[in-house]
Protein backbone atom coordinates (compact mmCIF):
# COMPACT_ATOMS: atom_id res chain seq x y z
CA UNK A 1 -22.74 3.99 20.47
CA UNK A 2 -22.55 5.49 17.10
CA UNK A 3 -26.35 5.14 16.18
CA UNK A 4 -27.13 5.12 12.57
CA UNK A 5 -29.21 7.73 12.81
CA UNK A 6 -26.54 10.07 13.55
CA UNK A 7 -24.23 8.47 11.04
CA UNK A 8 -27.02 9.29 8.54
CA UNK A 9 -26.84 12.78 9.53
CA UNK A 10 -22.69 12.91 9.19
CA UNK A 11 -23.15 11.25 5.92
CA UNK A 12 -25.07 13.98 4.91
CA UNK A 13 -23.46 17.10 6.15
CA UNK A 14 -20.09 15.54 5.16
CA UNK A 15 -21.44 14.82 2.08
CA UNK A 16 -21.79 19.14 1.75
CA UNK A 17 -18.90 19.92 3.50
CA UNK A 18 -16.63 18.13 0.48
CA UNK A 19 -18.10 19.25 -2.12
CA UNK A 20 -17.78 22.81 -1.24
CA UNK A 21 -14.01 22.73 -0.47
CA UNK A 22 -12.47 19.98 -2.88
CA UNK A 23 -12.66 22.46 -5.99
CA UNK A 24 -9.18 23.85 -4.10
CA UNK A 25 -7.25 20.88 -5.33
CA UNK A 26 -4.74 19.23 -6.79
CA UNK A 27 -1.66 21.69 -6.11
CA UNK A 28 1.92 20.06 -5.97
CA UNK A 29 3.15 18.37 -2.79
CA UNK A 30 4.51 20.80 -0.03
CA UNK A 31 8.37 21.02 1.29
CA UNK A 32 8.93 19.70 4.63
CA UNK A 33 10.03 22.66 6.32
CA UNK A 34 6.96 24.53 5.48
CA UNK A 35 3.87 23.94 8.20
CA UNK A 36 0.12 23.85 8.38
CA UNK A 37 -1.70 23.23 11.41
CA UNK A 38 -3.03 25.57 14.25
CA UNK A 39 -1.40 28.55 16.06
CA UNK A 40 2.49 27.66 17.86
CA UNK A 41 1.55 27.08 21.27
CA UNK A 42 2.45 30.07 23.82
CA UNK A 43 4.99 29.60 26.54
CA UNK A 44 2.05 29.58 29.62
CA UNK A 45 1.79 25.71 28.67
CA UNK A 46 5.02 24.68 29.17
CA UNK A 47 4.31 21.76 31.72
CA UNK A 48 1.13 20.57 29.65
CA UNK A 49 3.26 20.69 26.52
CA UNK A 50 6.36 19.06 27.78
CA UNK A 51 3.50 16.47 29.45
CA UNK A 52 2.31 15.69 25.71
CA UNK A 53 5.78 15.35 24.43
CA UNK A 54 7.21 12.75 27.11
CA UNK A 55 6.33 8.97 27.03
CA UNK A 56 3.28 8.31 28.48
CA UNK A 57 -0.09 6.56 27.99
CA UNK A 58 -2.34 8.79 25.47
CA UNK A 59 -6.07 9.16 25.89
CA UNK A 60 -8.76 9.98 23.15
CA UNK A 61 -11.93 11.82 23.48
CA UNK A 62 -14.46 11.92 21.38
CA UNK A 63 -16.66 15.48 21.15
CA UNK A 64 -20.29 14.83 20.06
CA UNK A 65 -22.41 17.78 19.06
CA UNK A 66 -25.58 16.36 18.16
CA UNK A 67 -27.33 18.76 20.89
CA UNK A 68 -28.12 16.04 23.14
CA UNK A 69 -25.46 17.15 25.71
CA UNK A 70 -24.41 21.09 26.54
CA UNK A 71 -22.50 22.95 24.85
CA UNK A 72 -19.61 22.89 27.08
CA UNK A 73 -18.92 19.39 26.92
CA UNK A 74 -17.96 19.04 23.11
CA UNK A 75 -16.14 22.68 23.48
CA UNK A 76 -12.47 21.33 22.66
CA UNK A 77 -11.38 24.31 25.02
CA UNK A 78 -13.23 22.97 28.27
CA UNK A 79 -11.58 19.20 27.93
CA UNK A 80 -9.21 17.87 29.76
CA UNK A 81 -5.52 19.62 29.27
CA UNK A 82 -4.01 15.77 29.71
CA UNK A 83 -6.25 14.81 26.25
CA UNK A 84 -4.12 13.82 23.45
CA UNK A 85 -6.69 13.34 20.61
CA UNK A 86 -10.49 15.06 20.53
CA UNK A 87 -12.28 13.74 17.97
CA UNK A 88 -15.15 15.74 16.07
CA UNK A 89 -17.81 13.84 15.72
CA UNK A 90 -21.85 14.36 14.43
CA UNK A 91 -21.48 18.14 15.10
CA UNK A 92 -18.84 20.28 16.41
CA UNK A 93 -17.78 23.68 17.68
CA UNK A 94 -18.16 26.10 15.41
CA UNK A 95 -16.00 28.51 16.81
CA UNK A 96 -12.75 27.62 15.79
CA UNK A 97 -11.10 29.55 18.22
CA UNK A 98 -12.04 27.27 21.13
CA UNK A 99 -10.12 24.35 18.71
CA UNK A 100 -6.86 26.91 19.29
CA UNK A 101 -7.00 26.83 22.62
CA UNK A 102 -7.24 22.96 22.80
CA UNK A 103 -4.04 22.75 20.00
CA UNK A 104 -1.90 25.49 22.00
CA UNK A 105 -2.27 22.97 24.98
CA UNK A 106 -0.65 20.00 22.36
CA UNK A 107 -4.04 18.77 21.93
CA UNK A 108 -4.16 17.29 18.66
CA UNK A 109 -7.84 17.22 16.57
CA UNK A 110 -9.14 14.84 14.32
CA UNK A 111 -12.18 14.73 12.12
CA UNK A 112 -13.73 11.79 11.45
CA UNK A 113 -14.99 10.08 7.97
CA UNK A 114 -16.65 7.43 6.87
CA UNK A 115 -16.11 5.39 3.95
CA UNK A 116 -19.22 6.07 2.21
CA UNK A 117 -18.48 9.63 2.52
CA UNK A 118 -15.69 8.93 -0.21
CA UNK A 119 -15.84 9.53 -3.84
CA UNK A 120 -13.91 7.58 -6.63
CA UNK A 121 -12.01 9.76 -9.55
CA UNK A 122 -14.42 10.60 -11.78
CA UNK A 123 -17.50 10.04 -9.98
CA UNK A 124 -20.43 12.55 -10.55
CA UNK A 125 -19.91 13.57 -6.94
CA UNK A 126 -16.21 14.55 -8.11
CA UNK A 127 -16.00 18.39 -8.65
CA UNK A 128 -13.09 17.73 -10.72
CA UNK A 129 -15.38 16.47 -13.54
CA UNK A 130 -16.68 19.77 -12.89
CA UNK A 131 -13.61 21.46 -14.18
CA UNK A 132 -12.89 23.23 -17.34
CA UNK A 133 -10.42 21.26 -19.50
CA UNK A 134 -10.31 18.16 -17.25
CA UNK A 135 -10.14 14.73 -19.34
CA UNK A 136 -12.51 12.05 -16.98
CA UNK A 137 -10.99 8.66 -18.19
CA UNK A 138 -14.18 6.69 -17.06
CA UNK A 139 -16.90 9.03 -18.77
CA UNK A 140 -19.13 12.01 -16.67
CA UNK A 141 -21.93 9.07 -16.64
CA UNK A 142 -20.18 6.85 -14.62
CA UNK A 143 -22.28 6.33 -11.17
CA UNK A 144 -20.13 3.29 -9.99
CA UNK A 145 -17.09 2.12 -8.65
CA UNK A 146 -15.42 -0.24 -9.91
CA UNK A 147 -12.64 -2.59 -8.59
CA UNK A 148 -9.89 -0.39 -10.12
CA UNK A 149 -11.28 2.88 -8.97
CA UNK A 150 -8.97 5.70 -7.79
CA UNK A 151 -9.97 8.01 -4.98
CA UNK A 152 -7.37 10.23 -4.82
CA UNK A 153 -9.39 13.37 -5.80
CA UNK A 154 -10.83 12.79 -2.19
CA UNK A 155 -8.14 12.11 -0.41
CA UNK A 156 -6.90 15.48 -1.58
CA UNK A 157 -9.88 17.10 -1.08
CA UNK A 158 -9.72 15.85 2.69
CA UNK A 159 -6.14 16.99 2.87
CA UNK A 160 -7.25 20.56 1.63
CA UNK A 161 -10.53 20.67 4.02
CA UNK A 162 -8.80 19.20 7.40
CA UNK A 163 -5.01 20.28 7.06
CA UNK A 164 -5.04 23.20 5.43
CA UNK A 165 -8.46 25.23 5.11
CA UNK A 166 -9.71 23.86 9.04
CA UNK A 167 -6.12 23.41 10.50
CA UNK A 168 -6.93 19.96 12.19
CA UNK A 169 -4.14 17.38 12.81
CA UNK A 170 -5.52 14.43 11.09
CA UNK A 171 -8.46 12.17 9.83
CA UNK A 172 -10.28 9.32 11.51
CA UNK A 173 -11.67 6.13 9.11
CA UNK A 174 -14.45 4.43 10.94
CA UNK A 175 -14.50 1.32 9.39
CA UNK A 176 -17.23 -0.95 10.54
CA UNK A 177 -20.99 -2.93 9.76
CA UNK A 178 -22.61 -0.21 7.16
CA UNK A 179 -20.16 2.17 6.54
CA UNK A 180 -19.50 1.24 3.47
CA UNK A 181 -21.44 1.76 0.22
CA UNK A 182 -22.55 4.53 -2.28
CA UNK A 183 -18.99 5.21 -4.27
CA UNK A 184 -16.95 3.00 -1.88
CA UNK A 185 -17.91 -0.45 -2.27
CA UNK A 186 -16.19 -3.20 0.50
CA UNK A 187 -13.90 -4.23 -2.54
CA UNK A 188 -12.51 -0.77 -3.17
CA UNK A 189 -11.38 0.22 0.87
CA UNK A 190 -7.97 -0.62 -0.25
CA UNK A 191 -7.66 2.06 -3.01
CA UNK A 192 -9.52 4.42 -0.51
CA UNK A 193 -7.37 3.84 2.34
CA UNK A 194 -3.92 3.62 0.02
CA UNK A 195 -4.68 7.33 -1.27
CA UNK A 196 -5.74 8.81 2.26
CA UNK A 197 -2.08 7.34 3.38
CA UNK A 198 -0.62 9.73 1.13
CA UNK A 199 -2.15 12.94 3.14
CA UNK A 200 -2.87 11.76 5.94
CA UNK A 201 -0.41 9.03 8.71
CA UNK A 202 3.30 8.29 9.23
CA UNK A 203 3.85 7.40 5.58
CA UNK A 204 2.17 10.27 3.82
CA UNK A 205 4.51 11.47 1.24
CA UNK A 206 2.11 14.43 0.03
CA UNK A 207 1.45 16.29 3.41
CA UNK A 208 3.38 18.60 5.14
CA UNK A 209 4.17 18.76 8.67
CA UNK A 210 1.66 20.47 11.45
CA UNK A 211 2.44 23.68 13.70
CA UNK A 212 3.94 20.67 16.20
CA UNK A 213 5.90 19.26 13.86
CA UNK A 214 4.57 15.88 13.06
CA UNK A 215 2.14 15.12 10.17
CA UNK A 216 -1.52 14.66 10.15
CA UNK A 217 -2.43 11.75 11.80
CA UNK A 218 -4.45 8.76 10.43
CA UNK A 219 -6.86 6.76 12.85
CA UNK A 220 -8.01 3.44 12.23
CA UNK A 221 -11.31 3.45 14.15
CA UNK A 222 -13.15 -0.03 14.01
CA UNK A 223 -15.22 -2.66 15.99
CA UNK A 224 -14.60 -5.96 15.41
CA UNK A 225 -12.27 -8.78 13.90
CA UNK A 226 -14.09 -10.08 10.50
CA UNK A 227 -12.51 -10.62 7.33
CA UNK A 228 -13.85 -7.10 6.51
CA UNK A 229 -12.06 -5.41 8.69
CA UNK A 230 -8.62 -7.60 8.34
CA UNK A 231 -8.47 -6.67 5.01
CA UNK A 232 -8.93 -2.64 5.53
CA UNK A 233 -6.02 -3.13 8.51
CA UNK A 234 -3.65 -6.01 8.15
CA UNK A 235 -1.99 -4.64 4.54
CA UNK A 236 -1.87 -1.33 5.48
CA UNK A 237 -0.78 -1.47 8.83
CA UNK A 238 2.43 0.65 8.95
CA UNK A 239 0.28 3.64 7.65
CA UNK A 240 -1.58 4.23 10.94
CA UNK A 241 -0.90 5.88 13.62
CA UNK A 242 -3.61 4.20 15.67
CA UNK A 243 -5.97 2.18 16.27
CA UNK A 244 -8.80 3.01 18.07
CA UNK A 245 -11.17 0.04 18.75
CA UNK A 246 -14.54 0.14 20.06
CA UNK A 247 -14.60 -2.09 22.58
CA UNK A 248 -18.06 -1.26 24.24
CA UNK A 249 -19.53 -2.93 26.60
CA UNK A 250 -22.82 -0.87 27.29
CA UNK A 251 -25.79 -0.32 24.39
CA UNK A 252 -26.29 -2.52 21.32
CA UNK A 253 -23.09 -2.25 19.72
CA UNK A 254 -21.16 -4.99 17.54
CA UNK A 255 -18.70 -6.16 19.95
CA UNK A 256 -19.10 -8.86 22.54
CA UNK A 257 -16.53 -8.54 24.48
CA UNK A 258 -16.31 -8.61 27.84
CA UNK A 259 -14.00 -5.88 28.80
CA UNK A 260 -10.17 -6.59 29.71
CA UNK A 261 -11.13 -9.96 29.97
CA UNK A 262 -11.00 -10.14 26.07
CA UNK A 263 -8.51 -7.87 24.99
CA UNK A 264 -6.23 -10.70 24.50
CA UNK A 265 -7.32 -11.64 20.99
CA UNK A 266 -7.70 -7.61 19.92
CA UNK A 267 -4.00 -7.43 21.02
CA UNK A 268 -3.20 -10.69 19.11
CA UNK A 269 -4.91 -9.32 15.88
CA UNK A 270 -4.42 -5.29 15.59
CA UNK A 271 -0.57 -5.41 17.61
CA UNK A 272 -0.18 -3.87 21.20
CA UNK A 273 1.54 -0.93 19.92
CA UNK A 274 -1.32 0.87 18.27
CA UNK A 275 -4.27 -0.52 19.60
CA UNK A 276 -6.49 2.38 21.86
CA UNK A 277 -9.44 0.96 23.01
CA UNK A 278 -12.62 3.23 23.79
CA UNK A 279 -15.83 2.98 26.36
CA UNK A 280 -19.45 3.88 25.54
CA UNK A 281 -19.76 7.47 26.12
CA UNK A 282 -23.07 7.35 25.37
CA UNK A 283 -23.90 5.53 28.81
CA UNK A 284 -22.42 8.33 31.02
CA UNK A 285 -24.65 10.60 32.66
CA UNK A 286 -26.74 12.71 30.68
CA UNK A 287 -27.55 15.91 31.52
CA UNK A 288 -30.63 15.67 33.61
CA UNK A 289 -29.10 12.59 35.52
CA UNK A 290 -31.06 10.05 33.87
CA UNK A 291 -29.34 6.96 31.67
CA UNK A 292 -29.42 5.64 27.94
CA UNK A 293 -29.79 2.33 30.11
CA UNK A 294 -30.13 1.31 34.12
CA UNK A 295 -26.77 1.41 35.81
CA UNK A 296 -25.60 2.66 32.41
CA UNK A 297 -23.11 5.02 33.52
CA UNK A 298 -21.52 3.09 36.78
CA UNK A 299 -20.97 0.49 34.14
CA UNK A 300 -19.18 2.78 31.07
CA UNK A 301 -17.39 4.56 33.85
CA UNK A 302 -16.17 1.42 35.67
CA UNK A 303 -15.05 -0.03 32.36
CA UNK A 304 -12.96 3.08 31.38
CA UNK A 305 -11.17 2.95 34.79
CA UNK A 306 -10.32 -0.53 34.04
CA UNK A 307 -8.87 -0.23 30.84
CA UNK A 308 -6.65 2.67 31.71
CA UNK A 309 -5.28 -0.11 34.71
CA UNK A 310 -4.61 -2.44 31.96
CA UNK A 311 -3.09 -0.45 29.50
CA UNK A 312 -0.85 0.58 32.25
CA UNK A 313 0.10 -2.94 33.62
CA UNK A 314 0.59 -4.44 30.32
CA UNK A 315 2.40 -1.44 28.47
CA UNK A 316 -0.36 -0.70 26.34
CA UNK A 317 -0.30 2.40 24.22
CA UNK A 318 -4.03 3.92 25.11
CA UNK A 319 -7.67 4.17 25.85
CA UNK A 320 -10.53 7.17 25.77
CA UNK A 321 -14.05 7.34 25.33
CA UNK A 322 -16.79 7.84 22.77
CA UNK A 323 -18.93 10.85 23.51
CA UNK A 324 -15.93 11.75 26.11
CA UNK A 325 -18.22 15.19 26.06
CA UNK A 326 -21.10 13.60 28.16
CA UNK A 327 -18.34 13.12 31.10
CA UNK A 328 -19.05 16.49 31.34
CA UNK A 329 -22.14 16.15 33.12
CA UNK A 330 -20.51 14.74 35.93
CA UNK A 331 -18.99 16.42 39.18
CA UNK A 332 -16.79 17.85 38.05
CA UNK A 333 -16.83 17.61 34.58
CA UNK A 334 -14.68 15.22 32.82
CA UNK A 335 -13.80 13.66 36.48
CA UNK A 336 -14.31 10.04 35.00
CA UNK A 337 -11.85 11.19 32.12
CA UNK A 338 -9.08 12.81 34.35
CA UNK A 339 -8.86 9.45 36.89
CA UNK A 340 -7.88 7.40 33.82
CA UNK A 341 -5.34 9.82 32.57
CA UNK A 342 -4.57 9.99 35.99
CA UNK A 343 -4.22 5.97 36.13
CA UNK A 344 -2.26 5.45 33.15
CA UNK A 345 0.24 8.33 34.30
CA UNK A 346 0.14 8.32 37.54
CA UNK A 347 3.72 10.44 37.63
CA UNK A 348 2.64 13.18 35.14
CA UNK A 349 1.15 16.56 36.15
């Protein structure tokens, strides 16, 4: 479960992170034959790679570094080979050349972002009021949004920080209950999400393409149904790759589901062909053996087995896990992770 204690944190240290590396902006748009992204993979993975390039059911994995698990299970270079998305979240590697080793296997990585995180154009969190010469058309006083409020300056500033300067292969949105606010109020997640799907998704006119070729990709990562959440998705549909909906059914979280059982309506609102759907991670195993809740972890690991047998009978596109890095504390590590790959493509190697 994404507490908000650790979103708090993220918040925070994302908060840092943008500032420091948005005063690289606003260069021209890139050609498409020139590419950004992580190191071409060598020859030694040929199966894995020609794995990630066939049709086949994708899995997600989210890597959680907030210290309460080891090291090695939110190392991008100890997950599973058969991973198609990790997904840094509260904390990360460091070392960026365990995120290589991950990519050269056709691992894509994505960072996620909330929508508080953002700034409008203009904003005193802006560096680019900060910039010799530059005209702000609102006024350096302004400390709201407003309806008509641009954020382009950060989706730039994302595009810079993730694409270019980090070499990761896309951006996650985690739309849900509180993560909106400061500079991004619920009316302005359209202009948000309309400038990130310049740099970011299948539509992204401004980005160029990654070492594999494609360009970065843009999650839609969400919990529930509401109006809220309609309006964030339903216009701006064709500019995701993915969505990737929480639908946990261990811990406190939002939605109420009850497993398969009600993936029905998620199919009938978000579309079978993007919709991922994710287990509570936090319920595996931790690392002394003991539970976030009683039967915690038969429970999360039961439920991620089950998706991956329905989004093979019914065609789906997708599931993975939130804190996929605490499947590392069982024997062996990642098992619970593998056996759904392993479900969904029961052919590949």
């Amino acid at each position: 479960m994404k507490t908000k204690n650790i979103k708090k944190a993220v918040y925070a240290i994302s908060g840092a992170i943008t500032v420091l590396s948005c005063l690289l902006l606003f260069f021209g748009s890139c050609t498409k034959v020139e590419t950004i992204g992580g190191a071409i993979p060598p020859t030694s993975h040929t199966n894995i790679l020609n794995y990630k390039k066939s049709t086949h059911h994708i899995f997600v994995g989210f890597l959680v570094g907030d210290g309460n698990d080891p090291f090695g299970g939110f190392n991008p270079a100890n997950s599973p080979d058969s991973c198609d998305f990790l997904e840094f979240f509260a904390g990360l590697d460091t070392v960026k050349a365990d995120w290589r080793v991950a990519q050269a296997k056709g691992t894509r990585l994505v960072e996620c972002h909330f929508m508080n995180n953002a700034y409008f154009d203009g904003s005193i969190k802006d560096p680019a009021t900060l910039v010799a010469g530059y005209v702000n058309p609102t006024g350096f006083s302004q400390t709201k949004s407003t309806a008509t409020s641009s954020y382009e300056h950060w989706a730039q500033a994302m595009y810079q920080q993730i694409v270019v300067t980090e070499k990761i292969d896309g951006i996650d949105m985690d739309i849900e209950s509180g993560t909106f606010g400061g500079d991004v109020a619920t009316m302005n997640g359209d202009s948000l999400l309309t400038a990130v799907a310049r740099y970011f998704g299948p539509n992204s006119a401004k980005s160029c393409v990654t070492a594999d070729g494609r360009k970065p990709v843009f999650f839609f990562d969400t919990d529930g149904t509401a109006s809220t959440e309609l309006a964030m998705y339903t216009p701006h549909k064709a500019n995701y790759d993915y969505v990737l909906f929480q639908s946990y059914t261990t811990g406190s979280h939002a939605w109420r589901g009850t497993g398969v059982l009600s993936f029905a309506p998620l199919v009938a609102t978000y579309g079978l062909e993007k919709l991922i759907f994710l287990v509570n991670g936090d319920s595996f195993l931790h690392p002394d053996g003991g539970e976030d809740v009683a039967g915690g972890n038969v429970k999360a690991s039961n439920d991620l087995l089950s998706y991956a047998t329905w989004v093979r009978d019914n065609n789906g596109v997708g599931c993975g896990a939130y804190r996929m890095s605490r499947d590392y504390n069982h024997a062996p590590p990642f098992a619970i992770s593998k056996q759904a790959i392993q479900i969904m493509n029961p052919a590949k190697k």
